[in-house]
C-alpha atoms as a PDB file:
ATOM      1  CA  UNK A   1      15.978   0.581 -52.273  1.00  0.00           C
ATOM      2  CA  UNK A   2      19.290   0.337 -50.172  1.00  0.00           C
ATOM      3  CA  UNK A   3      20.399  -0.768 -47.542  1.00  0.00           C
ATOM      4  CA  UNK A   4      23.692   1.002 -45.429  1.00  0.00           C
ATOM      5  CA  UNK A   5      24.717  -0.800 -42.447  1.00  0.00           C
ATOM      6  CA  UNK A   6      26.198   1.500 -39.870  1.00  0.00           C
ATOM      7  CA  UNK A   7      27.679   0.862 -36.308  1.00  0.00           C
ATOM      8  CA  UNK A   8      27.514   2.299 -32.961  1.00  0.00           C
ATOM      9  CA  UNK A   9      28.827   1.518 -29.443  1.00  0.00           C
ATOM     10  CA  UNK A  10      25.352   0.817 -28.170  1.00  0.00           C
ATOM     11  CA  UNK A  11      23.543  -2.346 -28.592  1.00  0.00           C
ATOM     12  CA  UNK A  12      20.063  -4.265 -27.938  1.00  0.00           C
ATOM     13  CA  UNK A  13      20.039  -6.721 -25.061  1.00  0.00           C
ATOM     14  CA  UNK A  14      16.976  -8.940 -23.723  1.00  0.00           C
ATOM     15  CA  UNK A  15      15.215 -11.488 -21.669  1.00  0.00           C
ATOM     16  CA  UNK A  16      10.967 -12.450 -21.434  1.00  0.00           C
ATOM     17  CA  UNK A  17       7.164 -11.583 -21.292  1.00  0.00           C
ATOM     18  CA  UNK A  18       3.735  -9.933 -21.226  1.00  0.00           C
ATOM     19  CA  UNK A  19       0.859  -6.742 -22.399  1.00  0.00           C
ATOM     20  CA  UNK A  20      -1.464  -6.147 -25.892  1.00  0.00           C
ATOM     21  CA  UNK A  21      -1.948  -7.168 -29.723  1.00  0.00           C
ATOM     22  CA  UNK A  22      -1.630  -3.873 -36.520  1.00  0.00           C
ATOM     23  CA  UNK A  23      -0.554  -5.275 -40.246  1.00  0.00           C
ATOM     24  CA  UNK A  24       0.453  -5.303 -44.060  1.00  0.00           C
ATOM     25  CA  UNK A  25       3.223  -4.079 -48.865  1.00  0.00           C
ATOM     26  CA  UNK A  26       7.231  -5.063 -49.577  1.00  0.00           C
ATOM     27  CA  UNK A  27       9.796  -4.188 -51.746  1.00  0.00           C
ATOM     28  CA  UNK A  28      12.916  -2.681 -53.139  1.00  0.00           C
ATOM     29  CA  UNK A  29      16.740  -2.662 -54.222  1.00  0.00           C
ATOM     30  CA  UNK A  30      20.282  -2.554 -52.320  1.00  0.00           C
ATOM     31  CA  UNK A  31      22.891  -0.892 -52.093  1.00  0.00           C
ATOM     32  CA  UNK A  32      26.225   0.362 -49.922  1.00  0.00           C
ATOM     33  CA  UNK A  33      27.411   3.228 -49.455  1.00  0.00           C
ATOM     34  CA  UNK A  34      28.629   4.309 -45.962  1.00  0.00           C
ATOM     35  CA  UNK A  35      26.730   6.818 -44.141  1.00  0.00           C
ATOM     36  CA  UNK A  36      28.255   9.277 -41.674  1.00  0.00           C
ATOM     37  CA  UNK A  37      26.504   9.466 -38.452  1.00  0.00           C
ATOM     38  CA  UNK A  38      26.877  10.672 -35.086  1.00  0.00           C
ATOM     39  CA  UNK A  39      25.140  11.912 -32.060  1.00  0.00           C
ATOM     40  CA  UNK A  40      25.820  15.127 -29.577  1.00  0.00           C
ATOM     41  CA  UNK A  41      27.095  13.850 -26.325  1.00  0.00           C
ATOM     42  CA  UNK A  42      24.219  13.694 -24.073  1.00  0.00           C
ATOM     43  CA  UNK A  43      24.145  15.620 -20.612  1.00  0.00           C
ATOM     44  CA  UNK A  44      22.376  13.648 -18.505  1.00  0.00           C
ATOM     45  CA  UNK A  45      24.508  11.532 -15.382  1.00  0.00           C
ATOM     46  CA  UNK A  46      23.723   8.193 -15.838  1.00  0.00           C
ATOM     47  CA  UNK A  47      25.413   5.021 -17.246  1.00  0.00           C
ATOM     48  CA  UNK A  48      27.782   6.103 -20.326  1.00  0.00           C
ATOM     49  CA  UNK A  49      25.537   6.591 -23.686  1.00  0.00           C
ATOM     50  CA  UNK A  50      26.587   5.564 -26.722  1.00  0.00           C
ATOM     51  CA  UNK A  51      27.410   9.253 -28.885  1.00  0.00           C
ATOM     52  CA  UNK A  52      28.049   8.191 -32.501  1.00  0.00           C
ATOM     53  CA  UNK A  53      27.956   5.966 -35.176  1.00  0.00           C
ATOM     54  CA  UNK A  54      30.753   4.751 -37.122  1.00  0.00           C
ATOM     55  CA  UNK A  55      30.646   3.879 -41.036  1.00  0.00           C
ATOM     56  CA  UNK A  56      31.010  -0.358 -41.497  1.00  0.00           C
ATOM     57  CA  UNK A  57      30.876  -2.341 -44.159  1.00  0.00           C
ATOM     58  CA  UNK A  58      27.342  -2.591 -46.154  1.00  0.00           C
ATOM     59  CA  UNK A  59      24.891  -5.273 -44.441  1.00  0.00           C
ATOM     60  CA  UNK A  60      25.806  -8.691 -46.047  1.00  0.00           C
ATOM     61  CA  UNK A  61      24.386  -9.811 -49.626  1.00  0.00           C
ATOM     62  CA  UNK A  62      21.324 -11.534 -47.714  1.00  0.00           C
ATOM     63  CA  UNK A  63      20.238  -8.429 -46.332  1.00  0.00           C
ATOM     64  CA  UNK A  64      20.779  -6.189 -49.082  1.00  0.00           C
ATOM     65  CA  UNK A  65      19.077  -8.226 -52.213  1.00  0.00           C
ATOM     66  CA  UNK A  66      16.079  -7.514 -54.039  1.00  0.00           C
ATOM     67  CA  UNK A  67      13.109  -8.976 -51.724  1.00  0.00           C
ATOM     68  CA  UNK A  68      10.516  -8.958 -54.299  1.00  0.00           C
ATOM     69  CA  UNK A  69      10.250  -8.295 -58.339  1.00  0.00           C
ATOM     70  CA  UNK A  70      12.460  -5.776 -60.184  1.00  0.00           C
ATOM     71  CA  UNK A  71       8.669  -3.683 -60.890  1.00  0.00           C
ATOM     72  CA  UNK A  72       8.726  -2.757 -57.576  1.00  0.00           C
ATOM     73  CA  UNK A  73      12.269  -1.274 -57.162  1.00  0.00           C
ATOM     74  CA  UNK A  74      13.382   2.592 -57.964  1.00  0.00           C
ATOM     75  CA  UNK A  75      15.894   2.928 -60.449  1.00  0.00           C
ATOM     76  CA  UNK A  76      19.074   3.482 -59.261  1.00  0.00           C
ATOM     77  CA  UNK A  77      19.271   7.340 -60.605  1.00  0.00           C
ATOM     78  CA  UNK A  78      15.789   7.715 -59.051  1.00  0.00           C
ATOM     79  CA  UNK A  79      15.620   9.325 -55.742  1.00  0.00           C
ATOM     80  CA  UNK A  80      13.919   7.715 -52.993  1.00  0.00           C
ATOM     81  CA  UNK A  81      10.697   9.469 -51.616  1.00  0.00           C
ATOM     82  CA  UNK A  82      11.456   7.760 -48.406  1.00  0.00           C
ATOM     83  CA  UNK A  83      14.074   6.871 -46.074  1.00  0.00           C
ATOM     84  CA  UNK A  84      13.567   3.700 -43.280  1.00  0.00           C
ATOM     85  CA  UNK A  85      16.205   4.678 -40.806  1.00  0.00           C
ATOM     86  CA  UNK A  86      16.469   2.715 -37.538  1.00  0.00           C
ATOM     87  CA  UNK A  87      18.610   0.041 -35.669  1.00  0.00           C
ATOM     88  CA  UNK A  88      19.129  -3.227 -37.003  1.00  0.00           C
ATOM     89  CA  UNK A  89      15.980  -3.981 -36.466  1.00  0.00           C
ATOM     90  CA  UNK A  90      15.141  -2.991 -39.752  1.00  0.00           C
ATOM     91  CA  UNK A  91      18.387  -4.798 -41.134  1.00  0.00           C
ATOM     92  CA  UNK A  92      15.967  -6.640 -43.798  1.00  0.00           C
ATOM     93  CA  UNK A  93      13.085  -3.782 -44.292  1.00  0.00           C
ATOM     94  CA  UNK A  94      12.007  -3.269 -47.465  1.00  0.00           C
ATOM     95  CA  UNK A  95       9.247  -0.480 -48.469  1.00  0.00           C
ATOM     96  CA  UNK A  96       8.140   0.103 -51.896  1.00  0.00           C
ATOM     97  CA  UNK A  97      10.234   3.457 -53.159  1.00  0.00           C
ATOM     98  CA  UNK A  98      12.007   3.664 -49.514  1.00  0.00           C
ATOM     99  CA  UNK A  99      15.735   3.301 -48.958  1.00  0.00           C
ATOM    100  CA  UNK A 100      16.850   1.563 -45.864  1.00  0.00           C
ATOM    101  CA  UNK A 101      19.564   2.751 -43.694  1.00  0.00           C
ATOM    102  CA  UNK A 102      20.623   0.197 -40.419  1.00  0.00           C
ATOM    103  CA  UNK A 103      22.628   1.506 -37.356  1.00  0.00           C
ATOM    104  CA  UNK A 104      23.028  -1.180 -35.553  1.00  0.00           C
ATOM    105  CA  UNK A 105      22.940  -0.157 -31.604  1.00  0.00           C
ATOM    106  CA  UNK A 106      21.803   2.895 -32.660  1.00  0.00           C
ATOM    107  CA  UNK A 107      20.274   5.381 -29.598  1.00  0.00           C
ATOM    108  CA  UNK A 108      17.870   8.136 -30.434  1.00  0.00           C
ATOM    109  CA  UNK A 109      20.332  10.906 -30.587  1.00  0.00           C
ATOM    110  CA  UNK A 110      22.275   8.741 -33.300  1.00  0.00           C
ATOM    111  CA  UNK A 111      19.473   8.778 -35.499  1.00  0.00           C
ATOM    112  CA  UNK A 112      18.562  12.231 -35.234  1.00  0.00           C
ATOM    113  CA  UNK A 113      21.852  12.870 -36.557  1.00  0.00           C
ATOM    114  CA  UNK A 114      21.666  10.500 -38.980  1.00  0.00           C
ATOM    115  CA  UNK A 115      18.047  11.382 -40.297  1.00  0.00           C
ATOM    116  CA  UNK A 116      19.554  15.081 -40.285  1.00  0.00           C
ATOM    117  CA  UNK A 117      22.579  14.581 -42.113  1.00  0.00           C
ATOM    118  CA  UNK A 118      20.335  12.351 -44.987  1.00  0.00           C
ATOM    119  CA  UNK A 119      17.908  14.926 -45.749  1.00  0.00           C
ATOM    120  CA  UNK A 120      20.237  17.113 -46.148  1.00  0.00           C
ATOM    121  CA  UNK A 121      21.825  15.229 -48.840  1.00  0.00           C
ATOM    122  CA  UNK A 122      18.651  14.377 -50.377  1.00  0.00           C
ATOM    123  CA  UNK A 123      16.545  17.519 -50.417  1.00  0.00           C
ATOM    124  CA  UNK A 124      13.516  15.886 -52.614  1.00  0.00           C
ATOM    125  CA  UNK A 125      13.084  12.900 -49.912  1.00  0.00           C
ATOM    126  CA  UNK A 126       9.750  13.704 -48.455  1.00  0.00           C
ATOM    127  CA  UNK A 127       9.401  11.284 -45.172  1.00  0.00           C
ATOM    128  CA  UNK A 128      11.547   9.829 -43.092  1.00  0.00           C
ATOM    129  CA  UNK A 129      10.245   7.191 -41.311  1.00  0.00           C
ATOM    130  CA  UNK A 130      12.277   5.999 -37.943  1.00  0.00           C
ATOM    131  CA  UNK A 131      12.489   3.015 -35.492  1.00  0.00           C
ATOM    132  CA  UNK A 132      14.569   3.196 -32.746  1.00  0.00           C
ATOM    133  CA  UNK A 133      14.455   3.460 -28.707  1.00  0.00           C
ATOM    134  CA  UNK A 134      14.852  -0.052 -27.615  1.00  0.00           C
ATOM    135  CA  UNK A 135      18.764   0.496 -26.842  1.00  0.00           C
ATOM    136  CA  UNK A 136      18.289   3.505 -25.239  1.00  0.00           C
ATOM    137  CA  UNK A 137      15.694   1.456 -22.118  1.00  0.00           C
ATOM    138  CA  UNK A 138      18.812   0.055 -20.852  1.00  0.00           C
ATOM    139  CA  UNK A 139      19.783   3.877 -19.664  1.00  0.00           C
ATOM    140  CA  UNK A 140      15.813   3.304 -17.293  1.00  0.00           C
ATOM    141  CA  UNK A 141      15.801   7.162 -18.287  1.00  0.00           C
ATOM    142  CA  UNK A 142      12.311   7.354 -19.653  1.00  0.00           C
ATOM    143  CA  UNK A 143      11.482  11.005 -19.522  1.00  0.00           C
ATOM    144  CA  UNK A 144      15.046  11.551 -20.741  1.00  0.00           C
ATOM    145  CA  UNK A 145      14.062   8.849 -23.721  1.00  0.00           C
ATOM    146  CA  UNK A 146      10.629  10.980 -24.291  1.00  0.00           C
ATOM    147  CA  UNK A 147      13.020  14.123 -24.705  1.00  0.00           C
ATOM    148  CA  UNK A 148      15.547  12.657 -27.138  1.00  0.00           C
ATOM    149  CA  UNK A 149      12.118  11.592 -29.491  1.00  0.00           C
ATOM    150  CA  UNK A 150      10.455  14.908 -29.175  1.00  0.00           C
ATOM    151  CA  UNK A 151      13.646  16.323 -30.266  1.00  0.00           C
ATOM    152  CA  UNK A 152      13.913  14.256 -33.326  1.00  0.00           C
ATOM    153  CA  UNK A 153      10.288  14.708 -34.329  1.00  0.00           C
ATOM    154  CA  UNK A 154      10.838  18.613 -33.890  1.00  0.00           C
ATOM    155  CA  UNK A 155      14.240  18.136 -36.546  1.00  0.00           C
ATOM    156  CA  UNK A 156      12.543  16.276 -39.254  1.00  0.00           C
ATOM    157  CA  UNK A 157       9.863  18.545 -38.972  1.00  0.00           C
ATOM    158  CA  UNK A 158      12.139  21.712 -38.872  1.00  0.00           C
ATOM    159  CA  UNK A 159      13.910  20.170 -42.451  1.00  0.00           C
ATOM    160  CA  UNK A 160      10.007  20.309 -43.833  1.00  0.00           C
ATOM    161  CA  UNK A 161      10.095  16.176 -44.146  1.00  0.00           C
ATOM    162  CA  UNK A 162       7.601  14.156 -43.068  1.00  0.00           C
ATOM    163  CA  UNK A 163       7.948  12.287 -40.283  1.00  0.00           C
ATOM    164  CA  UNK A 164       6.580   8.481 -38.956  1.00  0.00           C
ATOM    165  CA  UNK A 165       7.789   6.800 -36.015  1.00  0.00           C
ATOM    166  CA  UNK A 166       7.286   2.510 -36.169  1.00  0.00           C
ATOM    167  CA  UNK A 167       7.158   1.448 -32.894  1.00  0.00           C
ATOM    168  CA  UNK A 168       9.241  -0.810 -30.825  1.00  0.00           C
ATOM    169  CA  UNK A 169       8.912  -4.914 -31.153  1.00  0.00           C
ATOM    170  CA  UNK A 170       7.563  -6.652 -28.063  1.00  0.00           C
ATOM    171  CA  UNK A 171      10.771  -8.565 -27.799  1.00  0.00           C
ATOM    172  CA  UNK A 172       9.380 -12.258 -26.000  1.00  0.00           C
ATOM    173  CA  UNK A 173      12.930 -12.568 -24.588  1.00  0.00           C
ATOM    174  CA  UNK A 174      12.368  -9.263 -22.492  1.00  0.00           C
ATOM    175  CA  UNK A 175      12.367  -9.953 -19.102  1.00  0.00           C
ATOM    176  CA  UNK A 176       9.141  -7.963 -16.844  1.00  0.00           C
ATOM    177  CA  UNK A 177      10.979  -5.031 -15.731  1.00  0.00           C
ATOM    178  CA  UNK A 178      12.549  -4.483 -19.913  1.00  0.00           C
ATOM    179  CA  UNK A 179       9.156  -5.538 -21.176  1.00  0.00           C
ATOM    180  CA  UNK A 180       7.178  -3.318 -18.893  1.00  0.00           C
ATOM    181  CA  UNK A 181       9.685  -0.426 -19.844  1.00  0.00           C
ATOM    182  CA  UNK A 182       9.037  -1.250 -24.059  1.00  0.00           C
ATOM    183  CA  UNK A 183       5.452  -1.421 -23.071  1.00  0.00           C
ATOM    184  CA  UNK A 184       5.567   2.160 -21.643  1.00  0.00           C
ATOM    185  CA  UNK A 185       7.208   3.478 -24.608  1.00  0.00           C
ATOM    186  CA  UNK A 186       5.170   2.062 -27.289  1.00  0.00           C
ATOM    187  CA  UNK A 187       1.798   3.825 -25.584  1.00  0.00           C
ATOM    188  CA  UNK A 188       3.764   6.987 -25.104  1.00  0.00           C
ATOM    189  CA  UNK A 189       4.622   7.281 -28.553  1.00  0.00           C
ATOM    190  CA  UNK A 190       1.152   5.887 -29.662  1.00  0.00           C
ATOM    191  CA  UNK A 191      -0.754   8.865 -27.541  1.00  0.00           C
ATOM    192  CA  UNK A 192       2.320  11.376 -28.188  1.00  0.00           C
ATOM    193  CA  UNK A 193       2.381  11.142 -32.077  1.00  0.00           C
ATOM    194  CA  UNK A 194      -1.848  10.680 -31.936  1.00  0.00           C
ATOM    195  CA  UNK A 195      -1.796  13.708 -30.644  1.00  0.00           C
ATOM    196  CA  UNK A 196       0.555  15.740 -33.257  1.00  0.00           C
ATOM    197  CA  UNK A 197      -0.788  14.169 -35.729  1.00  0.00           C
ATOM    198  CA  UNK A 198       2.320  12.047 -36.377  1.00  0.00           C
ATOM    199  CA  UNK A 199       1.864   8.505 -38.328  1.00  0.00           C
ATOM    200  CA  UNK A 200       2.523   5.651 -36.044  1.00  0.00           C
ATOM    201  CA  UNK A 201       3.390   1.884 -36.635  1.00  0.00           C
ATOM    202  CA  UNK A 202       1.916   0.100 -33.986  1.00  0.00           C
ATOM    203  CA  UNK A 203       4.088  -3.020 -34.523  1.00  0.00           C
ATOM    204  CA  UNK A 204       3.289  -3.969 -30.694  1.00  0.00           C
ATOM    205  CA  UNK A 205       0.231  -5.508 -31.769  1.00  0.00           C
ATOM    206  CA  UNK A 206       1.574  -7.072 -34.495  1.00  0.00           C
ATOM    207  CA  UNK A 207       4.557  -8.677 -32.928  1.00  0.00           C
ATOM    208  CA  UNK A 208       3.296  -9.300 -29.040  1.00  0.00           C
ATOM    209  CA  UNK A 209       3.079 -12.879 -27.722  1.00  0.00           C
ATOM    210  CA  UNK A 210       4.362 -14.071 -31.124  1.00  0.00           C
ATOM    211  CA  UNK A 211       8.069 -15.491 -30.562  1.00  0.00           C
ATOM    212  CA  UNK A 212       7.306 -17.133 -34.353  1.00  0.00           C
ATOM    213  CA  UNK A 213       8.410 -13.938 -36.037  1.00  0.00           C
ATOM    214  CA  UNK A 214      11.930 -13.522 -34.046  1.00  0.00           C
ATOM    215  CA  UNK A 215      15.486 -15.177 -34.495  1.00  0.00           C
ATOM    216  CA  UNK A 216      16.678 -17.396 -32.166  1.00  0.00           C
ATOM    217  CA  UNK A 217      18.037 -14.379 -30.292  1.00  0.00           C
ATOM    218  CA  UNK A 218      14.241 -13.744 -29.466  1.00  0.00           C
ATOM    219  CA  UNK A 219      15.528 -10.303 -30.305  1.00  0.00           C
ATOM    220  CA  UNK A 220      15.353  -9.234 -34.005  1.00  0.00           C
ATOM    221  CA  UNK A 221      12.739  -9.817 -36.310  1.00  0.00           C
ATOM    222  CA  UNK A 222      13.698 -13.262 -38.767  1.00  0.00           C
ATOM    223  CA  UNK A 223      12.646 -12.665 -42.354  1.00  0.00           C
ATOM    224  CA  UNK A 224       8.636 -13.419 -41.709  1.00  0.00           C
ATOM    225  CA  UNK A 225       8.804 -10.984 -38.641  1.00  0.00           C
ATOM    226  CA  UNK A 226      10.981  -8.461 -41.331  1.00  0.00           C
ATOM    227  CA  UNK A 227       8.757  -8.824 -44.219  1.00  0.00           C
ATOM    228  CA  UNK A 228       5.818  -8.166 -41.445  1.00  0.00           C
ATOM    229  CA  UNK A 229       7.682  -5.135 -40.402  1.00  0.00           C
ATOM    230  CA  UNK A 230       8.061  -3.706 -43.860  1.00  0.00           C
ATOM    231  CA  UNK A 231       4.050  -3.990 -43.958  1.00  0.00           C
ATOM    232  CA  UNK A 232       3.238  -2.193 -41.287  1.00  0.00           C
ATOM    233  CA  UNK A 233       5.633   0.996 -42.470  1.00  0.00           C
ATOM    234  CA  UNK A 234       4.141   0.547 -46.301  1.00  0.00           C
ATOM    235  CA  UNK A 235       0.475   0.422 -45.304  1.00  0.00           C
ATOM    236  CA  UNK A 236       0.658   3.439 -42.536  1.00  0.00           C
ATOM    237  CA  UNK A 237       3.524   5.348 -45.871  1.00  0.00           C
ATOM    238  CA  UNK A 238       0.495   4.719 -48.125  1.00  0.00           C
ATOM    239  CA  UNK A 239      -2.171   6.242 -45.691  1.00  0.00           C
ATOM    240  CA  UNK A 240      -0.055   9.052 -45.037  1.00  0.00           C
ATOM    241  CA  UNK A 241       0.157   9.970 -48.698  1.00  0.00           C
ATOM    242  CA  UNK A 242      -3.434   9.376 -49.200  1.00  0.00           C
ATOM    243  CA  UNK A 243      -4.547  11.682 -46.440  1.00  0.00           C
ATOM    244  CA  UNK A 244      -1.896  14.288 -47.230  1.00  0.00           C
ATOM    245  CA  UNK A 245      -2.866  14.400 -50.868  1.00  0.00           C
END
């Protein structure tokens, strides 16, 4: 498995709070190559949003080692079947025969782009599995936020990949307006990908009312909340495969 590290001009912010309570597989290499990225300048009048990503430096050695046994890694010639793409919230996600690719500050649109551009370059990856949408709240543009998702389910799905959406983290430094906002999201993505028969990662439940699995930030996930996070997207990756087969 890999890890890129990519950067954008948008970025996660927070504050504290309240709403509802899913589960559990690890593992993989590293690597670092950079990653071209980049989002279409979006057309909607509101605060300026962030439109690409720019290639950085690989995520440091701590994020991009080994997290379990060499048995569970793909060779390095091997292709993945999987990408994790996402914000930096998955910085230290590992998922068995995944590769990981981090943007952090990532929006939607930068993702899309990003998922686009990496199944392109790896034909024979057959899912794609994306978190993202907490840095794009701070635009309070929800329907605009429920667009930019629909859109990038409808491109993975156009490239014939499989697609799985993990869910936001109930952030416990959110303050009530943020963490009502998160809230929102998570059961419109729930109901929205129930209903197209998308795979969903309902790391709300997981994650809410549990400040235990975040950094000091209160923000991102520390390395129990990241090795949580990596369960969630192996166990709903193996169901998918099971009911697809």
């Amino acid at each position: 498995m890999r890890v890129l590290h990519l950067r954008s001009s948008g970025g996660a912010s927070g504050s504290k709070s309240a709403a509802s309570p899913p589960a559990a597989g690890v593992a993989v290499t590293a690597a670092t190559s950079p990653l071209p990225g980049g989002s279409p300048p979006s057309s909607a009048a509101s605060p300026a949003r962030a439109t690409g990503v720019t290639p950085t430096p690989a995520c440091s050695p701590a994020a991009t080692g080994p997290l379990t046994s060499a048995a569970r890694s793909r060779g390095r010639g091997d292709p993945p079947g999987s990408f994790v793409v996402g914000t930096s919230m998955v910085r230290h996600v590992r998922v068995n025969g995944s590769r990981t690719f981090c943007h952090p500050g990532a929006l939607i649109r930068d993702i899309t782009n990003s998922a686009h551009q990496l199944s392109l370059r790896n034909p024979s990856t057959h899912t794609i599995i994306v978190h993202a949408g907490v840095n794009d709240l701070k635009f309070q543009q929800s329907e605009t936020l429920k667009m930019d998702f629909i859109t990038l389910i409808h491109s993975i799905k156009q490239l014939d990949k499989q697609c799985i959406i993990s869910g936001p983290l109930p952030s416990p430094r959110f303050g009530d307006i943020k963490f009502s906002r998160l809230r929102q999201l998570h059961i419109w993505l729930k109901g929205h990908c129930l209903s197209n028969n998308i795979p969903y990662v309902d790391n709300f439940t997981t994650f809410f009312n549990r400040p235990n699995l975040f950094k000091p930030d209160g923000i991102h996930p520390n390395q129990t909340g990241s090795q949580l996070l990596s369960m969630n997207i192996e166990l709903t990756l193996r169901s998918a495969k099971l009911l697809s087969d």
